[in-house]
C-alpha atoms as a PDB file:
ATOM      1  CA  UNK A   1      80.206 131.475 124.158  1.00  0.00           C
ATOM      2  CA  UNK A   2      82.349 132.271 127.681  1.00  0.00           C
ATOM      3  CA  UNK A   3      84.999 133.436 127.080  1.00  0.00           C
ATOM      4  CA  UNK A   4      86.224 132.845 130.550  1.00  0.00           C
ATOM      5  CA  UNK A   5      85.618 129.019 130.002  1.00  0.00           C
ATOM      6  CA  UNK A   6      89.067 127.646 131.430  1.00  0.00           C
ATOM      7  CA  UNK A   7      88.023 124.304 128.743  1.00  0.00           C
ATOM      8  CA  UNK A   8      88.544 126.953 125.619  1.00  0.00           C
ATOM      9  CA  UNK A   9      91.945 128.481 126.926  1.00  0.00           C
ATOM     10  CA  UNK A  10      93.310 125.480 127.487  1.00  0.00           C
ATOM     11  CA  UNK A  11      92.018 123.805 124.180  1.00  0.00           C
ATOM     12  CA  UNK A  12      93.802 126.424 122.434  1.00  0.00           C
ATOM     13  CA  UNK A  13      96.942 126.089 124.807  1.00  0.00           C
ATOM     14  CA  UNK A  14      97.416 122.552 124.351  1.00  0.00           C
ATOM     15  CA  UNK A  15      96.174 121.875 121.170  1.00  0.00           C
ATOM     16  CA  UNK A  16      98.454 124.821 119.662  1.00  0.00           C
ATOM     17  CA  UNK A  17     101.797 124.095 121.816  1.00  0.00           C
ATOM     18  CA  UNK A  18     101.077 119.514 121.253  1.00  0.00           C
ATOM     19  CA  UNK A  19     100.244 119.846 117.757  1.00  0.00           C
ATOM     20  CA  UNK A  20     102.925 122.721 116.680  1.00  0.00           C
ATOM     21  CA  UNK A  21     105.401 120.454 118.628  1.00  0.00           C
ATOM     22  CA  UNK A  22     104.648 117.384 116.845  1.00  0.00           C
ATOM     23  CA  UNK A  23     104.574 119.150 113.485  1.00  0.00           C
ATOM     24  CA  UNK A  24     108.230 119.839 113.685  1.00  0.00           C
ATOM     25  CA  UNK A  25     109.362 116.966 114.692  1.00  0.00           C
ATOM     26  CA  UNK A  26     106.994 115.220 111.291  1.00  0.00           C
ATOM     27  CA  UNK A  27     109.267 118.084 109.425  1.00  0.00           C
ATOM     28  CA  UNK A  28     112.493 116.443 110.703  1.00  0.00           C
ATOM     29  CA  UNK A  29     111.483 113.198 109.899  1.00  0.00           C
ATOM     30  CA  UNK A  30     109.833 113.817 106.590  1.00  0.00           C
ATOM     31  CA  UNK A  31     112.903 115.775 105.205  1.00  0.00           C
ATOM     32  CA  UNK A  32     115.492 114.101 107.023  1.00  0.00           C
ATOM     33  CA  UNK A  33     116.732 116.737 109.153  1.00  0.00           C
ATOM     34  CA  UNK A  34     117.387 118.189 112.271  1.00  0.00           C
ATOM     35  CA  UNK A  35     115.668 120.236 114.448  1.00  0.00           C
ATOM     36  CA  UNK A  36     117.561 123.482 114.562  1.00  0.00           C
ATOM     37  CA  UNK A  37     117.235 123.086 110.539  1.00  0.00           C
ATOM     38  CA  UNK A  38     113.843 123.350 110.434  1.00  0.00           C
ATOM     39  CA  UNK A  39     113.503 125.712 113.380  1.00  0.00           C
ATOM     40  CA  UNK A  40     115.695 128.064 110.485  1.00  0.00           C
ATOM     41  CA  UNK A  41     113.503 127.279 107.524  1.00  0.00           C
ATOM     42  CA  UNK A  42     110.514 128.119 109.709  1.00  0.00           C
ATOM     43  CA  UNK A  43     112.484 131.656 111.050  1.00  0.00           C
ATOM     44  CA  UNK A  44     112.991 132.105 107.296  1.00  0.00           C
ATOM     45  CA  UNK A  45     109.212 132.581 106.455  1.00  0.00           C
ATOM     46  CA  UNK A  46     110.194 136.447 108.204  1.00  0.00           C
ATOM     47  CA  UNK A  47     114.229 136.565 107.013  1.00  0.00           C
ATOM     48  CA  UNK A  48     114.560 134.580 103.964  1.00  0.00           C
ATOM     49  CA  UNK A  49     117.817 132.955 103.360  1.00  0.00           C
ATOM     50  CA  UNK A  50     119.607 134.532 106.360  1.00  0.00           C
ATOM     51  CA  UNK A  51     117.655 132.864 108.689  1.00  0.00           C
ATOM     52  CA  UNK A  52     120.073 129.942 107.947  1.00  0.00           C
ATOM     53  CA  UNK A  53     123.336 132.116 109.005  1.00  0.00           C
ATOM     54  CA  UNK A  54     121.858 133.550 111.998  1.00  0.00           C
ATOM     55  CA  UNK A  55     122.021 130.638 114.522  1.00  0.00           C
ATOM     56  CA  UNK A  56     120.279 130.258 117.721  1.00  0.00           C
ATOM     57  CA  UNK A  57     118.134 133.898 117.566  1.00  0.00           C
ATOM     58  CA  UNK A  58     117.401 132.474 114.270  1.00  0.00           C
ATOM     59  CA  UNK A  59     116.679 128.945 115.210  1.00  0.00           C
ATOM     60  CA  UNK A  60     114.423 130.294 118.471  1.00  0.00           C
ATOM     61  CA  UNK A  61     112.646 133.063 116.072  1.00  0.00           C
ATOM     62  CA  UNK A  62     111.403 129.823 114.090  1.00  0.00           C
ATOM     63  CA  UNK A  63     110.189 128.472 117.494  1.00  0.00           C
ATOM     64  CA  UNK A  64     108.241 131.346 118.509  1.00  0.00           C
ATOM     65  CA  UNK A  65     107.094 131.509 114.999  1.00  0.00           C
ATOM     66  CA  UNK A  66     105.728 127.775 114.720  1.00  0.00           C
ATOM     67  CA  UNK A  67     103.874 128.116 118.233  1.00  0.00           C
ATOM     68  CA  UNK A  68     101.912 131.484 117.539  1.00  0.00           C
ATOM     69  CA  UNK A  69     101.127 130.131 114.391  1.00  0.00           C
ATOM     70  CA  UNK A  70      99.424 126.572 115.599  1.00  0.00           C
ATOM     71  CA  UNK A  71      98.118 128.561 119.094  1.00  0.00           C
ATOM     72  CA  UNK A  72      96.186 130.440 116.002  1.00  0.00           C
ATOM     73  CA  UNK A  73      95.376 127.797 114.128  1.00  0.00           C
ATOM     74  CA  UNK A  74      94.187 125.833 116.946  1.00  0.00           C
ATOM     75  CA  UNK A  75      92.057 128.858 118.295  1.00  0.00           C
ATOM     76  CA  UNK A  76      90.360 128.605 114.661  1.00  0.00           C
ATOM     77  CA  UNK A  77      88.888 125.612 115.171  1.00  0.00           C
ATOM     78  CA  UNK A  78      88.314 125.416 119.040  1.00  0.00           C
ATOM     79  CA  UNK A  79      86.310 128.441 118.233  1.00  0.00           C
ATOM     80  CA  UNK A  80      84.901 127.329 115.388  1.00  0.00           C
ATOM     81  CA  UNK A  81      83.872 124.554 117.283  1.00  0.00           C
ATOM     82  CA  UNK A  82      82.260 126.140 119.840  1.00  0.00           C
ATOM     83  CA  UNK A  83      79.659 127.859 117.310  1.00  0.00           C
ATOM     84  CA  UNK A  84      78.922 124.422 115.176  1.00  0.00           C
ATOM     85  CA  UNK A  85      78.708 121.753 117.967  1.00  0.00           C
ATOM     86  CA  UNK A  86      78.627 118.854 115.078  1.00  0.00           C
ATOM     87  CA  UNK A  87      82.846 119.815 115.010  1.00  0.00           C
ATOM     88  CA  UNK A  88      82.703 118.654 119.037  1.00  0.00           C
ATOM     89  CA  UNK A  89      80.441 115.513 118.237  1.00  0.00           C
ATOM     90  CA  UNK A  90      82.029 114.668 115.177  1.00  0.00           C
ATOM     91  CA  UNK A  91      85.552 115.555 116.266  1.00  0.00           C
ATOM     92  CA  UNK A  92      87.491 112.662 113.989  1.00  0.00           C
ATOM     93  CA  UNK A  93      85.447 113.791 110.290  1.00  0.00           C
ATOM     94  CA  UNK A  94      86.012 117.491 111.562  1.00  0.00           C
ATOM     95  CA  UNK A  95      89.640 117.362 112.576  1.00  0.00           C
ATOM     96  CA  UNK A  96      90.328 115.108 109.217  1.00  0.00           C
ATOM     97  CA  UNK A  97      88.574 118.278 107.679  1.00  0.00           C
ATOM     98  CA  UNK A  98      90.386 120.733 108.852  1.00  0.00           C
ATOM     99  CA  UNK A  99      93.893 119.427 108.698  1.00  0.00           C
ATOM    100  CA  UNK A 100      92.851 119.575 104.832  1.00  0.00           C
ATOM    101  CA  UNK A 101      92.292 122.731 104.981  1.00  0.00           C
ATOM    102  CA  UNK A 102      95.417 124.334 107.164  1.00  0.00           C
ATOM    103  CA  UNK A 103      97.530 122.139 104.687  1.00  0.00           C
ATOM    104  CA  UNK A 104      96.379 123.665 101.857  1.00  0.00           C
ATOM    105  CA  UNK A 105      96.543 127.396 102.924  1.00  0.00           C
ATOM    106  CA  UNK A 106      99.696 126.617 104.799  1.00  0.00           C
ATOM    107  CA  UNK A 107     101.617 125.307 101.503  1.00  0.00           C
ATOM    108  CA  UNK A 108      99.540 127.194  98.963  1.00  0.00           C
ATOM    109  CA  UNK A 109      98.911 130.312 100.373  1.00  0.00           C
ATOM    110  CA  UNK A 110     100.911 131.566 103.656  1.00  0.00           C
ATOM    111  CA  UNK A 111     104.606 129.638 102.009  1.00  0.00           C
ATOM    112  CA  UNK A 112     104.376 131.525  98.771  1.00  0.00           C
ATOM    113  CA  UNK A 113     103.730 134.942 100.502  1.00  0.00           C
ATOM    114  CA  UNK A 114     106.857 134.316 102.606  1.00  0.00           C
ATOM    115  CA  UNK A 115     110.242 135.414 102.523  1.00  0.00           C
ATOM    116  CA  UNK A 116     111.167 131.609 102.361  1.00  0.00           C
ATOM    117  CA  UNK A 117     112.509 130.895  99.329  1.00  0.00           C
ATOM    118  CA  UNK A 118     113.867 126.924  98.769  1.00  0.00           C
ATOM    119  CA  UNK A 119     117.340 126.382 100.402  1.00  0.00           C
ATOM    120  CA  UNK A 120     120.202 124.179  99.428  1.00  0.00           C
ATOM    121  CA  UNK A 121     119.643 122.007 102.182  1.00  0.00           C
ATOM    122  CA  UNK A 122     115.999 120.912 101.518  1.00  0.00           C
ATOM    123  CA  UNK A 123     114.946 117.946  99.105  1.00  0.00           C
ATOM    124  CA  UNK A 124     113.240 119.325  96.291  1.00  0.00           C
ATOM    125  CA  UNK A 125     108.870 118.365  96.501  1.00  0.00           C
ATOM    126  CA  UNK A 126     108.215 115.419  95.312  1.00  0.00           C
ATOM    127  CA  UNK A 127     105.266 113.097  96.184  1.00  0.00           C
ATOM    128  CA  UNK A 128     106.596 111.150  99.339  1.00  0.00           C
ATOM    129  CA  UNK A 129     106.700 115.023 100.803  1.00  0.00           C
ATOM    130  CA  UNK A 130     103.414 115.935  99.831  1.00  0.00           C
ATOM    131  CA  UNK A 131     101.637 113.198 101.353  1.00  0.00           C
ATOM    132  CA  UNK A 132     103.907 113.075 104.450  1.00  0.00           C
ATOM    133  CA  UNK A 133     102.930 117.149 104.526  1.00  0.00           C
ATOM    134  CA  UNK A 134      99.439 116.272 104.390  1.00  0.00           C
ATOM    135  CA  UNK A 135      99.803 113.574 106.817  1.00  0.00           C
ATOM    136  CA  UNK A 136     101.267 116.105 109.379  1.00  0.00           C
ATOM    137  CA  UNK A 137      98.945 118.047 108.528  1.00  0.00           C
ATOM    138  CA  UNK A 138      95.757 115.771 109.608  1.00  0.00           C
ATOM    139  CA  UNK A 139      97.393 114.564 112.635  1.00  0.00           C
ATOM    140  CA  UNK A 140      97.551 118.064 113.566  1.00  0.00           C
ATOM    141  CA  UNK A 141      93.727 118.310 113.197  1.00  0.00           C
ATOM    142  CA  UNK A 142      93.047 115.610 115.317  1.00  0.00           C
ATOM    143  CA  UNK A 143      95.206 116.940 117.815  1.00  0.00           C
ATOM    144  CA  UNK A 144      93.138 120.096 117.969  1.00  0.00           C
ATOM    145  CA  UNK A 145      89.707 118.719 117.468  1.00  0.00           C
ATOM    146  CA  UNK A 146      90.022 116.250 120.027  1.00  0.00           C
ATOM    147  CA  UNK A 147      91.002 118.826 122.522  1.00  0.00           C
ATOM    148  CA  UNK A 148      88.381 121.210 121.536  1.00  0.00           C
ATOM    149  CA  UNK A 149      86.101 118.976 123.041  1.00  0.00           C
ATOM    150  CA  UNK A 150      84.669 119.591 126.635  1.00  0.00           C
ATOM    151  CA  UNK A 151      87.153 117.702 129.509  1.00  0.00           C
ATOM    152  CA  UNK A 152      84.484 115.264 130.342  1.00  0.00           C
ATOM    153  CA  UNK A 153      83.379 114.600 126.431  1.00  0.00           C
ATOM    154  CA  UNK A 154      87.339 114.202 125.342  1.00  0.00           C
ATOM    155  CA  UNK A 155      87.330 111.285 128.105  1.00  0.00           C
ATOM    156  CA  UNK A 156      84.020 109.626 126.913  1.00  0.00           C
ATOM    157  CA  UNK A 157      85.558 109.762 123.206  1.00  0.00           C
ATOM    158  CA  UNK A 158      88.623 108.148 124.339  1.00  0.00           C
ATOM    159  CA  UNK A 159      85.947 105.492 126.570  1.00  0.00           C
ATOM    160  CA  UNK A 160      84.051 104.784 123.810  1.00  0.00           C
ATOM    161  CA  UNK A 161      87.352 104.123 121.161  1.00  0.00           C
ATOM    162  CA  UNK A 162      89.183 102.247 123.893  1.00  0.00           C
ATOM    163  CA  UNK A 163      85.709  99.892 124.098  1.00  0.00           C
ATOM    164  CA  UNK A 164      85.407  99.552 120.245  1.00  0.00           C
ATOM    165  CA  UNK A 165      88.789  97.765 119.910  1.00  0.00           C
END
């Protein structure tokens, strides 16, 4: 693997900054809120309950959070991909895959290590929020595993789908 490849950087790049974009604005719809809201129950993964008192600073931490954390989870699998081709050919199975598998770690393991602790202003979990999570979740995948592929092999994919229907 080149790690000068321009195709990897901006995999990472766009899959990271379009799919951690999209995810918060699923997290608005699926809980009915704003924006800024969930920017501050993102920001309090670090600060915990205060993150909701500490406006904008707050509300931009959660930003900055949510992007470094889908640039990394992007770079998993654009990496990933790069060492087990089948990812890059079978880019729909793999991205289903793996949108799995960040939802589960996300809301099982990185959530409950957090300083976030469940806020007045969130619905409690019920089923409607665990399937619109997961949902998120494997549209996020896709996101990333279509990008992962190589420019010219992202086209053909989108060729070949376009022709099928």
């Amino acid at each position: 693997m080149n790690f000068r490849d321009r195709s990897i950087w901006t995999a990472i790049v766009l899959g990271g900054f379009i799919a951690g974009t999209i995810d918060i604005g699923s997290a608005c719809v699926i809980n009915l809120l704003d924006p800024v809201t969930i920017l501050h129950a993102i920001a309090s993964g670090l600060l915990g309950r205060a993150s909701f008192y500490e406006g904008a600073p707050s509300a931009v931490l959660g930003l900055l959070l949510q992007l470094s954390i889908s640039l990394v989870i992007a770079a998993i699998y654009v990496l990933a991909a790069h060492y087990l081709p089948v990812l890059l050919r079978r880019w729909i199975a793999g991205g289903l895959a793996y949108g799995v598998g960040v939802f589960f770690v996300m809301n099982y393991v990185v959530v409950p290590l957090s300083a976030a602790r469940p806020h007045h202003n969130f619905p409690h979990f019920t089923p409607v929020h665990f399937v619109g999570n997961l949902l998120a979740m494997l549209l996020f995948g896709l996101i990333v595993s279509y990008l992962a592929q190589r420019p010219g092999r992202a086209r053909e994919s989108t060729d070949r789908l376009a022709a099928e229907y």
